[in-house]
C-alpha atoms as a PDB file:
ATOM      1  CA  UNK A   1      13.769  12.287  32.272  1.00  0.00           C
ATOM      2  CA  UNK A   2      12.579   9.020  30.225  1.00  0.00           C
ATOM      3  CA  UNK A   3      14.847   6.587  29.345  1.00  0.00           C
ATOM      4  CA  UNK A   4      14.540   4.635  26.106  1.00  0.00           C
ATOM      5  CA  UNK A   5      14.802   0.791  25.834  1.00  0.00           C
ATOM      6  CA  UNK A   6      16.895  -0.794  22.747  1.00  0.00           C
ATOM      7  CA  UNK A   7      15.006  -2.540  20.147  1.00  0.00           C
ATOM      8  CA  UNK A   8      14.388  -6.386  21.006  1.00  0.00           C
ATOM      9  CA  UNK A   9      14.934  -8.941  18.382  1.00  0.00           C
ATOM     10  CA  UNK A  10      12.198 -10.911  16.942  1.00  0.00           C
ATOM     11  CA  UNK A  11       9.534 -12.031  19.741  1.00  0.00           C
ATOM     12  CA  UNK A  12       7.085 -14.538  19.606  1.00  0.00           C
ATOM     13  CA  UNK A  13       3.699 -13.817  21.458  1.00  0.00           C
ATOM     14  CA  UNK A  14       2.702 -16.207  24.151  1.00  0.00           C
ATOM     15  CA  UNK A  15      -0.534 -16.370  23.001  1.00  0.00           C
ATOM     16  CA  UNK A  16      -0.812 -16.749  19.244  1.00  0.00           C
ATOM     17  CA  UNK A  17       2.936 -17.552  18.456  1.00  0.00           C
ATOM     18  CA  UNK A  18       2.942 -14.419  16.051  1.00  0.00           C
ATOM     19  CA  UNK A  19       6.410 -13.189  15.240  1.00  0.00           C
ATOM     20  CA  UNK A  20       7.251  -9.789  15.392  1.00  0.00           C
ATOM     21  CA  UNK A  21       9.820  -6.823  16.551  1.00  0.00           C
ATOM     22  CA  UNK A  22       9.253  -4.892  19.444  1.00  0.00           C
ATOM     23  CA  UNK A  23      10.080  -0.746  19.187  1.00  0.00           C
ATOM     24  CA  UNK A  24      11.924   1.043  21.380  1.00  0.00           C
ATOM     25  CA  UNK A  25       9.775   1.892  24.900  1.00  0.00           C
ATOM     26  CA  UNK A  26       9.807   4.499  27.177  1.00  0.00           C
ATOM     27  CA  UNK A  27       9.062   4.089  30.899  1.00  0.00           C
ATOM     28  CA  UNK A  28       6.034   3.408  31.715  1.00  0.00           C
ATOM     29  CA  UNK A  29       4.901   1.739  27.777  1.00  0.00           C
ATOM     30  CA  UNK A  30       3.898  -1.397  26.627  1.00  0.00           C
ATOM     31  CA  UNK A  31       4.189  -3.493  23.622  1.00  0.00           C
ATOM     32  CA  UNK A  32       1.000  -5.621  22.327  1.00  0.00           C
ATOM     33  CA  UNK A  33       0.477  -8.355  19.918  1.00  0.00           C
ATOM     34  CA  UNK A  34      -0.423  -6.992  16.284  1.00  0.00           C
ATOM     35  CA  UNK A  35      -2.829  -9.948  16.207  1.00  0.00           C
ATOM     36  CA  UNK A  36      -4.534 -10.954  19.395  1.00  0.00           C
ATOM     37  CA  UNK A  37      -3.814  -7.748  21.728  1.00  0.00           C
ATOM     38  CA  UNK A  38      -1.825 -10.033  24.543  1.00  0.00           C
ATOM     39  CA  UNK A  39       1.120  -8.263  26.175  1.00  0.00           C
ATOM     40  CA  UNK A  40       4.706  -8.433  24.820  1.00  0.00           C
ATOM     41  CA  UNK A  41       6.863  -6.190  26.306  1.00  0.00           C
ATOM     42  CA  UNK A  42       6.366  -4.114  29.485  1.00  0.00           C
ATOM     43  CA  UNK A  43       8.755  -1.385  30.314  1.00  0.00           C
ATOM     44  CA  UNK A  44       7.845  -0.129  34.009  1.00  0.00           C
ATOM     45  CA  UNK A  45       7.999   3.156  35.306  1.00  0.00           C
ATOM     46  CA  UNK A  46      10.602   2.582  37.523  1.00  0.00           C
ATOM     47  CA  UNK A  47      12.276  -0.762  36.888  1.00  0.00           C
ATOM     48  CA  UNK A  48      14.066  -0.640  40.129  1.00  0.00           C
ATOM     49  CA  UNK A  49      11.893   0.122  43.139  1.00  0.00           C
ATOM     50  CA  UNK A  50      10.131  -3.033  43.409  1.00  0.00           C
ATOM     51  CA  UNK A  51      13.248  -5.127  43.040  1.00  0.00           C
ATOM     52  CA  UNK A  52      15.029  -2.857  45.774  1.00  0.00           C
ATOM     53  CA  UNK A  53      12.494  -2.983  47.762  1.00  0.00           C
ATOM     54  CA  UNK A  54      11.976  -6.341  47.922  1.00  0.00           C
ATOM     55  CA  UNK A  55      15.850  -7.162  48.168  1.00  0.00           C
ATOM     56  CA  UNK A  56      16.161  -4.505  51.089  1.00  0.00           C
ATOM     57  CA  UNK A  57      13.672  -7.232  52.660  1.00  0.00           C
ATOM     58  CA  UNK A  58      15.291 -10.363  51.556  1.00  0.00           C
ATOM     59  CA  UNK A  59      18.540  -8.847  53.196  1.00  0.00           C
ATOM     60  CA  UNK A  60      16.535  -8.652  56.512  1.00  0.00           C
ATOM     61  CA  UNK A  61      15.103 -11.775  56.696  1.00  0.00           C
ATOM     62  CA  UNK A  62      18.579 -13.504  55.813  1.00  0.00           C
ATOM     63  CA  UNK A  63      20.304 -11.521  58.993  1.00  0.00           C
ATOM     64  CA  UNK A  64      17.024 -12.892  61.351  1.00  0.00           C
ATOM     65  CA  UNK A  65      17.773 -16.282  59.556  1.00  0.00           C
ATOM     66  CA  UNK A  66      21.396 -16.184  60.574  1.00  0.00           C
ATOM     67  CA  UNK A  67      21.464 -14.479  64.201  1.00  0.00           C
ATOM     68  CA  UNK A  68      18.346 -16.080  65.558  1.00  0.00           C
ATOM     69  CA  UNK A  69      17.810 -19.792  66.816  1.00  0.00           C
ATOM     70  CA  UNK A  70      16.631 -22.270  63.934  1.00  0.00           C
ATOM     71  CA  UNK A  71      14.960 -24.576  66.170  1.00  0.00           C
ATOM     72  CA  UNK A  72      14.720 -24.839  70.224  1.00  0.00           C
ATOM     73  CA  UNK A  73      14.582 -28.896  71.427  1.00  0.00           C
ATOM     74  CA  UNK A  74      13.802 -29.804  74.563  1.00  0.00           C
ATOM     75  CA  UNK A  75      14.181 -33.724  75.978  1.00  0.00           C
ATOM     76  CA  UNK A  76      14.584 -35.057  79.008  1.00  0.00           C
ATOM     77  CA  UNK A  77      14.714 -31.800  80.763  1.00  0.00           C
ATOM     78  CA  UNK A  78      17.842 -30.699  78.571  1.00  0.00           C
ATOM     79  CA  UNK A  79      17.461 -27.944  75.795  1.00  0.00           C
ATOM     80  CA  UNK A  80      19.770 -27.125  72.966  1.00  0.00           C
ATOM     81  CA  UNK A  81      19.428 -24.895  70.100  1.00  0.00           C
ATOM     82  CA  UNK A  82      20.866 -23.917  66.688  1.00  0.00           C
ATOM     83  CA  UNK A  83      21.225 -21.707  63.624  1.00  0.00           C
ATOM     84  CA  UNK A  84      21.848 -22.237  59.870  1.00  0.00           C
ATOM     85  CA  UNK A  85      25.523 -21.633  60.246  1.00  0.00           C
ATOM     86  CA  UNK A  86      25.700 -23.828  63.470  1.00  0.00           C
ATOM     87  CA  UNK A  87      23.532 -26.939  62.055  1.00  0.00           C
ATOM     88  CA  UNK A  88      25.894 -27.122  59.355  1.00  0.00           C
ATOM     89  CA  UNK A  89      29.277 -26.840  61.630  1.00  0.00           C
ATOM     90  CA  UNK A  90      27.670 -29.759  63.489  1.00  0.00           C
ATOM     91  CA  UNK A  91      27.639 -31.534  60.195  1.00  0.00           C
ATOM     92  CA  UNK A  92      31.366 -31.378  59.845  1.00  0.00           C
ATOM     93  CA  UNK A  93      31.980 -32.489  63.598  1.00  0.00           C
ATOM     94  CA  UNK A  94      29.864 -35.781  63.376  1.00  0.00           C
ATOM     95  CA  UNK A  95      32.096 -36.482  59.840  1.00  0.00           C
ATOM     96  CA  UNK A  96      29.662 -35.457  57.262  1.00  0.00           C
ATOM     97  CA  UNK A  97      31.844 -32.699  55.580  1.00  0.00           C
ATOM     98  CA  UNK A  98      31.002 -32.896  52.701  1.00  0.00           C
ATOM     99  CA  UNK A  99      27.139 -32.144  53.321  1.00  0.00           C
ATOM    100  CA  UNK A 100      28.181 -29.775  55.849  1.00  0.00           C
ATOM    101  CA  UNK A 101      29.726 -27.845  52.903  1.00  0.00           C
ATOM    102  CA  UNK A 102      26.904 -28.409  50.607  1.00  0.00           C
ATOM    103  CA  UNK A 103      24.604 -27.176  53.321  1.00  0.00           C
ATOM    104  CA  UNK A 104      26.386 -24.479  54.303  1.00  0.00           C
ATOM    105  CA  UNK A 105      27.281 -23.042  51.003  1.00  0.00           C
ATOM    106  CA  UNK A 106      23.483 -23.378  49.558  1.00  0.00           C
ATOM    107  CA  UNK A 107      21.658 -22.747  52.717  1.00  0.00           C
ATOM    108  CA  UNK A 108      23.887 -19.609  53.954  1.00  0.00           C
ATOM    109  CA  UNK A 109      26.855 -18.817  51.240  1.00  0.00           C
ATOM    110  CA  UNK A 110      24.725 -18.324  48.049  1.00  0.00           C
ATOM    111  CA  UNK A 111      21.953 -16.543  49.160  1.00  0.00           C
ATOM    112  CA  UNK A 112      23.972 -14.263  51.338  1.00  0.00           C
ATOM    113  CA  UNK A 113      26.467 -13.684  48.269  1.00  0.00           C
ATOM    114  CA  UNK A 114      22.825 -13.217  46.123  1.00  0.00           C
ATOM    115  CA  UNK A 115      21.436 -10.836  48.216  1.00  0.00           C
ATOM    116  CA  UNK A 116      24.290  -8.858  49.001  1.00  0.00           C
ATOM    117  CA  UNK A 117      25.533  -8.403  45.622  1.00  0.00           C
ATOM    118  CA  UNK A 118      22.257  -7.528  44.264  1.00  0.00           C
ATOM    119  CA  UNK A 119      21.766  -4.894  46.780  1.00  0.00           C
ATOM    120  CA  UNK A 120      24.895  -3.195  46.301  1.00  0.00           C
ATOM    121  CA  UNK A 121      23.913  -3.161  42.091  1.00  0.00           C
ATOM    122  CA  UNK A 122      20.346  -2.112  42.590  1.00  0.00           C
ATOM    123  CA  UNK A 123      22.126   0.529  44.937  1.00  0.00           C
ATOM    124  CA  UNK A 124      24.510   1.748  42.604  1.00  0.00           C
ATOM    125  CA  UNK A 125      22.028   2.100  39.342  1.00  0.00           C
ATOM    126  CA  UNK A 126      19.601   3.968  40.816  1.00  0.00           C
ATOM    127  CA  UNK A 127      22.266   6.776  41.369  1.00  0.00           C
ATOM    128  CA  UNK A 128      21.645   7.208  37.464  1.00  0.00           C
ATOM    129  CA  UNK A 129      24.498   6.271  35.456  1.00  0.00           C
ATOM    130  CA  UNK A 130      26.540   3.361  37.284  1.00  0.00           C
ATOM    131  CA  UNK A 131      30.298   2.380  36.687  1.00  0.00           C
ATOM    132  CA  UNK A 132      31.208  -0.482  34.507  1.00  0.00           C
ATOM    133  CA  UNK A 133      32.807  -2.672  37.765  1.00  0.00           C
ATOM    134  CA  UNK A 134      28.867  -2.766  38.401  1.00  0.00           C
ATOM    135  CA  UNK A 135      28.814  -5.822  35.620  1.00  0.00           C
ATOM    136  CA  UNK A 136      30.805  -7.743  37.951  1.00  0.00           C
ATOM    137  CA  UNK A 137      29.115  -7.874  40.711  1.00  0.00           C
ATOM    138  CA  UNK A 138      25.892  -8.520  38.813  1.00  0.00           C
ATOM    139  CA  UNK A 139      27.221 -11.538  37.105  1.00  0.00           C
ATOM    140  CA  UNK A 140      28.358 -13.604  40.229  1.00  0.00           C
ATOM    141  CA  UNK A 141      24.551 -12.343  41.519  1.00  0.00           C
ATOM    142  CA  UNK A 142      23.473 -14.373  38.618  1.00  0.00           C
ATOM    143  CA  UNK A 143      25.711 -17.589  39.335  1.00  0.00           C
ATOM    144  CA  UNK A 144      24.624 -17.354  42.667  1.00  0.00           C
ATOM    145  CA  UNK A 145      21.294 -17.287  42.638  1.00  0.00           C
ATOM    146  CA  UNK A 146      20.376 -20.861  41.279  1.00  0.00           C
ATOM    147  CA  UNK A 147      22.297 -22.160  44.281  1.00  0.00           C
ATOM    148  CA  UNK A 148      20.161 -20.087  46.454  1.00  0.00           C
ATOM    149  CA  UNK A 149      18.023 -23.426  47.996  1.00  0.00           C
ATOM    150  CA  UNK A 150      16.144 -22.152  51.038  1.00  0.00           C
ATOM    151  CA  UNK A 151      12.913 -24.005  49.523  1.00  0.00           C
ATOM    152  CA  UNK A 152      14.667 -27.129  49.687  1.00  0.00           C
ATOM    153  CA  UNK A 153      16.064 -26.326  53.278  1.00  0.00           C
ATOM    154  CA  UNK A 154      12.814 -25.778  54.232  1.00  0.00           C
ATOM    155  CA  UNK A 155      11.298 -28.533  52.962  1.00  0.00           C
ATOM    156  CA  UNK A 156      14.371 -30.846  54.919  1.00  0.00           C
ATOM    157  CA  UNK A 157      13.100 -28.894  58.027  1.00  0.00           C
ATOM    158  CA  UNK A 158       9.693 -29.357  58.105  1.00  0.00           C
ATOM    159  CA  UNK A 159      10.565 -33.475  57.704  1.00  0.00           C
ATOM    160  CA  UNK A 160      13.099 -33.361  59.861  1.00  0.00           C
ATOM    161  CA  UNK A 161      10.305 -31.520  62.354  1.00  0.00           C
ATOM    162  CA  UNK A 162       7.703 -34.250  61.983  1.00  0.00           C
ATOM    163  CA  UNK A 163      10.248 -37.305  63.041  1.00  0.00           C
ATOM    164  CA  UNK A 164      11.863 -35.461  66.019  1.00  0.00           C
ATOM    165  CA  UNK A 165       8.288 -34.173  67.173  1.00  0.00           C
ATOM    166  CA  UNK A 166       8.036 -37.915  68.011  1.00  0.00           C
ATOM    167  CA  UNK A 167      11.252 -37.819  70.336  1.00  0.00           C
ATOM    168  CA  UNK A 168      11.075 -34.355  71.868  1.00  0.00           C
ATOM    169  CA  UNK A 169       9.177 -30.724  71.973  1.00  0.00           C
ATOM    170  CA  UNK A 170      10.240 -28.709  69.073  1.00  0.00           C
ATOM    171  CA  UNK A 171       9.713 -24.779  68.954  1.00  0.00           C
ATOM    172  CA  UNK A 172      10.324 -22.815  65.745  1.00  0.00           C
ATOM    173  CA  UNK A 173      12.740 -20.436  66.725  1.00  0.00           C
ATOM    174  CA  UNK A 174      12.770 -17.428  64.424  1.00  0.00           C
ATOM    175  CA  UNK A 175      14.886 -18.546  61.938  1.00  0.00           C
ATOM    176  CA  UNK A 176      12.815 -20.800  60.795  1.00  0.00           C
ATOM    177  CA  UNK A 177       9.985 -17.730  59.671  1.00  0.00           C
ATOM    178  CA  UNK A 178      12.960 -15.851  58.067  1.00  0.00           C
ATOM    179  CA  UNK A 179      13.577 -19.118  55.908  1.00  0.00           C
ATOM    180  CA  UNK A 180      10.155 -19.155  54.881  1.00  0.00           C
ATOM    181  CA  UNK A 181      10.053 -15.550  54.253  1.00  0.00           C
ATOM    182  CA  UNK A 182      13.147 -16.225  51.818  1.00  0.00           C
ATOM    183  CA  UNK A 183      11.080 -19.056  49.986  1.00  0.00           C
ATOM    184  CA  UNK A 184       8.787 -16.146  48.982  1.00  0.00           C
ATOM    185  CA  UNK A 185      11.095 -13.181  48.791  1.00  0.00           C
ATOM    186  CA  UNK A 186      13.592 -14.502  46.342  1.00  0.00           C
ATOM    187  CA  UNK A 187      11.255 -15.462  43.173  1.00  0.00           C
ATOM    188  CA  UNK A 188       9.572 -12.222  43.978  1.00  0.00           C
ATOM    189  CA  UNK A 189      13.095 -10.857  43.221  1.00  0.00           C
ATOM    190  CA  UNK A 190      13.890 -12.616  40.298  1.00  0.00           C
ATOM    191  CA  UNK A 191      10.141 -12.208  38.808  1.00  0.00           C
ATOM    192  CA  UNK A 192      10.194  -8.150  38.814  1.00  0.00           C
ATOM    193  CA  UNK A 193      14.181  -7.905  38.598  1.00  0.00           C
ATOM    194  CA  UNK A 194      15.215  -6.979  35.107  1.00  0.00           C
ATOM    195  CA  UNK A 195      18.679  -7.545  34.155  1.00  0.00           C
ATOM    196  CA  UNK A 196      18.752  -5.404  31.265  1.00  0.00           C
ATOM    197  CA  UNK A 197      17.243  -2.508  32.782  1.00  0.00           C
ATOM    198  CA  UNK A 198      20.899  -2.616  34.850  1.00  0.00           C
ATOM    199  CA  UNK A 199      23.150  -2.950  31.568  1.00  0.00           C
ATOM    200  CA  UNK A 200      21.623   0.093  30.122  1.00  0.00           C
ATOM    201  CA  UNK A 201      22.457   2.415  33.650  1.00  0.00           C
ATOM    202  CA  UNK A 202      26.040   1.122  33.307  1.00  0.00           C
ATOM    203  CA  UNK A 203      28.433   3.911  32.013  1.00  0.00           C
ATOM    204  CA  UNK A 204      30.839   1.799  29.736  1.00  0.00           C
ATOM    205  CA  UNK A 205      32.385   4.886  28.449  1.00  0.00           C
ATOM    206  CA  UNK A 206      34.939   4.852  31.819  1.00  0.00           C
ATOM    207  CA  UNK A 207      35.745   1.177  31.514  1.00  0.00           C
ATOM    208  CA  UNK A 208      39.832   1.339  30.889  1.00  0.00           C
ATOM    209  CA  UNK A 209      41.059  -0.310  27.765  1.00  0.00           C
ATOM    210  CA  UNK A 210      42.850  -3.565  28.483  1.00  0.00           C
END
């Protein structure tokens, strides 16, 4: 069974600034410009696939992120290692709390919170119709997610890898790979993931009255 998309307001084509409304679309329809033929409005067959798929990934790499060693050092015959979680604990012990925190909420809070929270919504609405608590969780998902910074992280890391490669032997432990995996994984998300697809699956007929 199809589902229909709600008319859009006016839109303005990317290509020759034309104004004009888009109908309502059924899965698997598109919308072109009246004047030039570019693309408007794409309504995919499935809307939710893609993004679950992709989250269902995004959720793996952060657990390999999190449970496996960040980086392996070894100087002077002495090796230590760390993870996300533990680099940032270290933080607080040598005084630097408040990076610590800024680290650890950006590097393993957000993107956990992200992740999770869009997995249980993308979950929930392909069931068909969701409940209206759904809107909830999909809101903090989209709070969350612009203080989702593994690109920076990784960026940090690969400077911090050039100095200490002067000092000692550094391996990449396989946290590292699951950063860079998020780097990719989370625009992905955001680039397929439509939020408006999800308001339509929400059944706001069993929301209580306040």
């Amino acid at each position: 069974m199809t589902r229909e998309r709600p008319g859009l307001d006016t839109v303005a084509c990317r290509d020759c600034d034309l104004l004009q409304r888009v109908p309502c679309l059924h899965d698997g329809e598109r919308a072109c410009c009246g004047r030039c033929g570019a693309l408007l409005v794409q309504q995919p067959a499935d809307p939710f696939t893609r993004p679950l798929a992709l989250t269902v990934a995004a959720a793996t790499a952060l657990v390999i992120a999190n449970c496996t060693p960040l980086l392996l050092l070894s100087a002077a015959g002495r090796e230590s290692s760390t993870t996300l979680a533990g680099g940032a604990y270290r933080m607080w012990e040598q005084g630097s709390e408040v990076t610590a925190l800024v680290v650890g909420f950006c590097a393993v809070a957000a993107p956990i919170g992200y992740v999770g929270l869009l997995l249980a919504v993308l979950l929930m609405v392909r069931r068909g119709s969701a409940p209206h608590w759904v809107a909830t969780p999909l809101r903090v998902a989209d709070r969350l997610r612009p203080w989702s910074m593994n690109d920076v992280l990784l960026l940090g890391l690969l400077v911090a890898l050039t100095k200490i490669a002067q000092l000692a032997t550094v391996i990449a432990g396989p946290a590292l790979y699951a950063v860079a995996a998020l780097v990719l994984l989370l625009p992905a998300i955001v680039s397929c993931f439509d939020a408006r697809a999800v308001w339509r699956r929400i059944d706001w007929a069993t929301a209580r009255p306040n």
